[in-house]
C-alpha atoms as a PDB file:
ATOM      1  CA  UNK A   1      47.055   9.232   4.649  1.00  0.00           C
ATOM      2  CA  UNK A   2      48.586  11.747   2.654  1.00  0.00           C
ATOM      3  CA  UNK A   3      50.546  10.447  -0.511  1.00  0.00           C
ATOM      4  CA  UNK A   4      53.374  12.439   0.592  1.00  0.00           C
ATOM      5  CA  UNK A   5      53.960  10.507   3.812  1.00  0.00           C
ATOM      6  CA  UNK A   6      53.890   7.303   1.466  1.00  0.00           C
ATOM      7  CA  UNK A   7      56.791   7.653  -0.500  1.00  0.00           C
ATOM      8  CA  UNK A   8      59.454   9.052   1.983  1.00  0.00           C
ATOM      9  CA  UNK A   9      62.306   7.590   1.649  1.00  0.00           C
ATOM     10  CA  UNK A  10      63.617   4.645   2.818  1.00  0.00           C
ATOM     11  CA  UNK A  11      60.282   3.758   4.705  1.00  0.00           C
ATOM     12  CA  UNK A  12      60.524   0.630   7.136  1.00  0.00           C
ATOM     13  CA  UNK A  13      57.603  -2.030   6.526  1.00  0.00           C
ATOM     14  CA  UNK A  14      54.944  -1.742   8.844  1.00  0.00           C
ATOM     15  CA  UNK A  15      55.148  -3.973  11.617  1.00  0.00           C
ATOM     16  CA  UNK A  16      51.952  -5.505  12.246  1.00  0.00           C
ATOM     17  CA  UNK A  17      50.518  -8.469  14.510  1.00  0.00           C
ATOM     18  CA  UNK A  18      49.306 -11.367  12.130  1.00  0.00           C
ATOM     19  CA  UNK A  19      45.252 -11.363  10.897  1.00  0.00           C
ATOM     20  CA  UNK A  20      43.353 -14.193  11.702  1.00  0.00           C
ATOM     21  CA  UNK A  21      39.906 -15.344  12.204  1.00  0.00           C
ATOM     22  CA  UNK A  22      36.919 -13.500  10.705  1.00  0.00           C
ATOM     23  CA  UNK A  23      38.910 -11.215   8.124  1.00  0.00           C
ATOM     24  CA  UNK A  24      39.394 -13.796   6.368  1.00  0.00           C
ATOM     25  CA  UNK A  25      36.386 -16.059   6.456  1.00  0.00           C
ATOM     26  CA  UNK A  26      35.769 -16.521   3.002  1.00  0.00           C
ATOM     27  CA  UNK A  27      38.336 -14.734   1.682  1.00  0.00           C
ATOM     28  CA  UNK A  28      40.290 -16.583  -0.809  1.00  0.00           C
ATOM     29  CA  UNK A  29      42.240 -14.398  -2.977  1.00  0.00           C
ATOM     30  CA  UNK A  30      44.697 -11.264  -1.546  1.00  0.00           C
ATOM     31  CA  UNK A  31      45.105  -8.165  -3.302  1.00  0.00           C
ATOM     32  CA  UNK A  32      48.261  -6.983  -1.082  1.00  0.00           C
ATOM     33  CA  UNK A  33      48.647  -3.765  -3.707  1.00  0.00           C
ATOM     34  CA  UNK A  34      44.331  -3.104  -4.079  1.00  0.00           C
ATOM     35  CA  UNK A  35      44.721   0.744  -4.485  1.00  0.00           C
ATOM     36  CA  UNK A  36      41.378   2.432  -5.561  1.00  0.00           C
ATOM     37  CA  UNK A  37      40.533  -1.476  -6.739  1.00  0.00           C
ATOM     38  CA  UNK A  38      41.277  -0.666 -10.777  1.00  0.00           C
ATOM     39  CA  UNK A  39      42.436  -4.566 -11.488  1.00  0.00           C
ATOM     40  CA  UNK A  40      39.217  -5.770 -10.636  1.00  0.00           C
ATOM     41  CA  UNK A  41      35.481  -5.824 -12.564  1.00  0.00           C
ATOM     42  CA  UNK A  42      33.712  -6.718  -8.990  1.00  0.00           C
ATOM     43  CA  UNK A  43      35.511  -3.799  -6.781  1.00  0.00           C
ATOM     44  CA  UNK A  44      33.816  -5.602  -3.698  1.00  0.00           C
ATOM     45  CA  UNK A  45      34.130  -9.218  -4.960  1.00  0.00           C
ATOM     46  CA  UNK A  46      33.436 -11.128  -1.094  1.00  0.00           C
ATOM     47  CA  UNK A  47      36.204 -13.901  -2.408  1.00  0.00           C
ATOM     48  CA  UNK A  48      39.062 -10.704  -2.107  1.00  0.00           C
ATOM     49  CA  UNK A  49      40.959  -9.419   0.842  1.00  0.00           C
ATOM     50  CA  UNK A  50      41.889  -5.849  -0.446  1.00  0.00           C
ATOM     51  CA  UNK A  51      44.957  -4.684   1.090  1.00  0.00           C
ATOM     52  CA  UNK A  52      46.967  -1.464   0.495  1.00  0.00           C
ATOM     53  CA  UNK A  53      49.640   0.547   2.610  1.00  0.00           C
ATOM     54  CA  UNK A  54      47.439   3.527   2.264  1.00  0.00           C
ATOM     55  CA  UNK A  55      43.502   5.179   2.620  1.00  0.00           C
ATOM     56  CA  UNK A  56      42.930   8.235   0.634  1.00  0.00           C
ATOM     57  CA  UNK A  57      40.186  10.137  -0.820  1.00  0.00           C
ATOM     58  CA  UNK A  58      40.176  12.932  -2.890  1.00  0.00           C
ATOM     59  CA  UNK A  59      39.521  14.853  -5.844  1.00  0.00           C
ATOM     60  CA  UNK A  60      41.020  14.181  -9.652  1.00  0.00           C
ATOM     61  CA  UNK A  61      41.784  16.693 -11.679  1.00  0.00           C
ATOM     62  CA  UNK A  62      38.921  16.242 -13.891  1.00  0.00           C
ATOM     63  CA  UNK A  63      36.475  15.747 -11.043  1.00  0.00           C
ATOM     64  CA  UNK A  64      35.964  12.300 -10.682  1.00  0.00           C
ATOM     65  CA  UNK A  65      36.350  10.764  -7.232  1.00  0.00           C
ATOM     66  CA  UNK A  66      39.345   8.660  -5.923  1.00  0.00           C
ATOM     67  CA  UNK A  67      39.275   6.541  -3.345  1.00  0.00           C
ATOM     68  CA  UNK A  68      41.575   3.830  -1.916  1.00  0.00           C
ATOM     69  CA  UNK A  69      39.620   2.289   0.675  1.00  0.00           C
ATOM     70  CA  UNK A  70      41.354  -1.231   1.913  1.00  0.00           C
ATOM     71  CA  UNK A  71      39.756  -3.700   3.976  1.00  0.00           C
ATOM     72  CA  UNK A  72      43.533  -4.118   6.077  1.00  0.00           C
ATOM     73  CA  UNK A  73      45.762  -1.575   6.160  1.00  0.00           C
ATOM     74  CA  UNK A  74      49.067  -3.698   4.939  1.00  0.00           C
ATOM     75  CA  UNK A  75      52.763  -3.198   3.777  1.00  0.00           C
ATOM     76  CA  UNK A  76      53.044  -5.681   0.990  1.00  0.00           C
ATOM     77  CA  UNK A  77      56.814  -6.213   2.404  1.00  0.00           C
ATOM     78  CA  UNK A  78      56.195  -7.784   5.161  1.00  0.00           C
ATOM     79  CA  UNK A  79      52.068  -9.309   4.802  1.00  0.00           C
ATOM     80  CA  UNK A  80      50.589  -9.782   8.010  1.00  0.00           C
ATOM     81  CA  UNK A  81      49.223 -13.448   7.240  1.00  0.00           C
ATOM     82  CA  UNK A  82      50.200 -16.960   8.155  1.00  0.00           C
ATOM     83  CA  UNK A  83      52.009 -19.123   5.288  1.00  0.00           C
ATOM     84  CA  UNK A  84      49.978 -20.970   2.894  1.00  0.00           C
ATOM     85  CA  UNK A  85      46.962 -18.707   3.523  1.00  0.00           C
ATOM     86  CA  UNK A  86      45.693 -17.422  -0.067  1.00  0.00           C
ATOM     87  CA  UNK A  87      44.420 -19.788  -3.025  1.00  0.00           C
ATOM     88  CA  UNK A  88      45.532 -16.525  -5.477  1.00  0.00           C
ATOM     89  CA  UNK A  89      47.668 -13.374  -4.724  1.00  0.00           C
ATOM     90  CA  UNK A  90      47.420  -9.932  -6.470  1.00  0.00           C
ATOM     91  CA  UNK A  91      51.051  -8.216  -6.482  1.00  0.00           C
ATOM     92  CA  UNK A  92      50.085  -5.259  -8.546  1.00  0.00           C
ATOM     93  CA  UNK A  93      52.826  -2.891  -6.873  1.00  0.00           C
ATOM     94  CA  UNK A  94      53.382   0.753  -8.044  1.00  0.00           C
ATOM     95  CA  UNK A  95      55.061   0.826 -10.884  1.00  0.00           C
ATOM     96  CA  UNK A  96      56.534   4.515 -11.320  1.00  0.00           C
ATOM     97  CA  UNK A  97      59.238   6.166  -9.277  1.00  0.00           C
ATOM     98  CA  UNK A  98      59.788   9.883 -11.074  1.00  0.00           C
ATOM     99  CA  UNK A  99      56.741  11.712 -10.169  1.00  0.00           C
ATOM    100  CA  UNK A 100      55.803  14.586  -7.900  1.00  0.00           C
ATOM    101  CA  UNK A 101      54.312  14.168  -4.712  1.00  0.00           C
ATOM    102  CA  UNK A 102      51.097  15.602  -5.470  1.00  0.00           C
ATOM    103  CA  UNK A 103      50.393  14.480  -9.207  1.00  0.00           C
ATOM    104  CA  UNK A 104      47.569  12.844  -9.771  1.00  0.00           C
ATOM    105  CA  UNK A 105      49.341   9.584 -10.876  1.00  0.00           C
ATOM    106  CA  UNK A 106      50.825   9.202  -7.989  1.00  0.00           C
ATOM    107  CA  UNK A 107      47.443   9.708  -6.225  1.00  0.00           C
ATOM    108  CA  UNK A 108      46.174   7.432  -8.361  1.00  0.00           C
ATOM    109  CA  UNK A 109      48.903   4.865  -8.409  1.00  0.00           C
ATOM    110  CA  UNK A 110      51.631   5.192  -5.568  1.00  0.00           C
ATOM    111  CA  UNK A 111      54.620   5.434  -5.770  1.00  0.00           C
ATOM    112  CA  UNK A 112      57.936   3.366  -5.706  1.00  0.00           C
ATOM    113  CA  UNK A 113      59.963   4.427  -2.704  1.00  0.00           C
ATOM    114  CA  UNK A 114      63.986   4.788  -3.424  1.00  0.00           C
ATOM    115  CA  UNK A 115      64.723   1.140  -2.466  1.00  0.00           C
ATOM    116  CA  UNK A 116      61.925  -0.009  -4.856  1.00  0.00           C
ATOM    117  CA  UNK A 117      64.076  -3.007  -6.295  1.00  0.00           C
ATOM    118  CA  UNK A 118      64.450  -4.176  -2.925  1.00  0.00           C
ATOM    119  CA  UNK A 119      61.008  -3.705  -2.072  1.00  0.00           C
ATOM    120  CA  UNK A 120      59.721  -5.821  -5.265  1.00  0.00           C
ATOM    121  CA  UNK A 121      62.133  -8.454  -4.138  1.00  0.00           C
ATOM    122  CA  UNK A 122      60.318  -8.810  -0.793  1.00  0.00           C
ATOM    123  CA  UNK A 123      56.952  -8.475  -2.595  1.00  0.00           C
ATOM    124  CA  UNK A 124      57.527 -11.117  -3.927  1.00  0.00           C
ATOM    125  CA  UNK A 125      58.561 -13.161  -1.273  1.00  0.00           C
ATOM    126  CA  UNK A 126      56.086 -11.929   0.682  1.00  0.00           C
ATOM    127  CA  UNK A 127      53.561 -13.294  -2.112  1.00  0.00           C
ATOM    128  CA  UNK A 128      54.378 -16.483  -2.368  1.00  0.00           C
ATOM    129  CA  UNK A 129      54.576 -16.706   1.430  1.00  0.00           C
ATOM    130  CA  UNK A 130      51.197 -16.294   2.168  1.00  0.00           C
ATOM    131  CA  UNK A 131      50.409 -18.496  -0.817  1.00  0.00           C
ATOM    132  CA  UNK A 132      49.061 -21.932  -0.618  1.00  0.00           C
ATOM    133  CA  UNK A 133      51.175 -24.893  -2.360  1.00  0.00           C
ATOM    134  CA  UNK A 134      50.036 -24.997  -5.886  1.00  0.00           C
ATOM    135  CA  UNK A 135      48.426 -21.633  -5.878  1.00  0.00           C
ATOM    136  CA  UNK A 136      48.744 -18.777  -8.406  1.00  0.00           C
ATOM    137  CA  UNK A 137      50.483 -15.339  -8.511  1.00  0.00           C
ATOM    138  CA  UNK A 138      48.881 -12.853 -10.156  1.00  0.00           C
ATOM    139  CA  UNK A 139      51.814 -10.012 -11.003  1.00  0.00           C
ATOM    140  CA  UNK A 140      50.484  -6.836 -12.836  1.00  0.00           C
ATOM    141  CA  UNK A 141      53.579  -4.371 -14.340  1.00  0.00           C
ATOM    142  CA  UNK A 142      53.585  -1.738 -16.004  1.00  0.00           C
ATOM    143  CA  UNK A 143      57.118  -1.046 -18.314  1.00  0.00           C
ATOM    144  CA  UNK A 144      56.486   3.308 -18.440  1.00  0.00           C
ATOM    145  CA  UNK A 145      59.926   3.783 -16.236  1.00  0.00           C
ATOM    146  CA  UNK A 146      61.021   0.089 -15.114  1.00  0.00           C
ATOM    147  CA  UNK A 147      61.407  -2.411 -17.861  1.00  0.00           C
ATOM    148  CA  UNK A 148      60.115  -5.969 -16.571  1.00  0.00           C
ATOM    149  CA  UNK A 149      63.410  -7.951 -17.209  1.00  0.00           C
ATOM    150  CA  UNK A 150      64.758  -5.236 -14.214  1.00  0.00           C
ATOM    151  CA  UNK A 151      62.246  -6.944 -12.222  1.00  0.00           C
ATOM    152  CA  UNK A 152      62.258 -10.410 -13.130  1.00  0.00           C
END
């Protein structure tokens, strides 16, 4: 998917039917934002759903391979998983809005789409959703444009 097509305005969630049965055998912890997989030592650890709105694969600007390869295509807005489904969550959402379409960092990291506090919001509740009683929530930020008390 082109990273243009990703941050369009005003972008819908995806609808999707829910995921059940052997997906997630074994799966304990969701990464609903997973990206290229930065957060995480063990990029295939067999304990992780990785999730992301997006697959890409292409070429930094100083060479090096990107590639954002979920297991479940996903919108983090609107998870396609039962309640109480995840021991641990991942919300490690994009975290910029001002960049161009085809900058690297935006490869790299996504990008917030206009109605990004919004979105959060239903990250969020999304999150804690599909977690089980007593789990945790894991939320990564980033301050560079968005100070975390805007969030919180």
């Amino acid at each position: 998917m082109k990273v243009d097509s990703v941050i369009e305005a005003h972008q819908p969630p995806l609808q999707q039917t829910r995921v059940r049965g052997s997906l997630l055998e074994g799966k304990y912890i969701l990464d609903c934002c997973c990206g290229s997989r930065m957060f995480w030592f063990d990029k295939n650890n067999p304990a992780v759903l990785f999730a992301d709105i997006r697959e890409l694969e292409t070429e930094l600007c100083d060479g090096r391979k990107l590639v954002v390869k979920p297991d479940i295509i996903a919108d983090f807005r609107k998870l396609p998983f039962d309640d109480n489904t995840f021991k641990m969550v991942v919300f490690d959402p994009p975290h910029l809005h001002k960049l161009g379409q085809d900058t690297w960092m935006a490869q790299k990291y996504g990008v917030l789409l206009p109605s990004w506090e919004h979105d959060i919001k239903e990250g969020f509740n999304e999150a804690m959703r599909v977690l089980e009683p007593f789990g945790t929530l894991i939320f990564k930020w980033n301050e560079v444009q968005i100070t975390t008390n805007k969030i919180l």
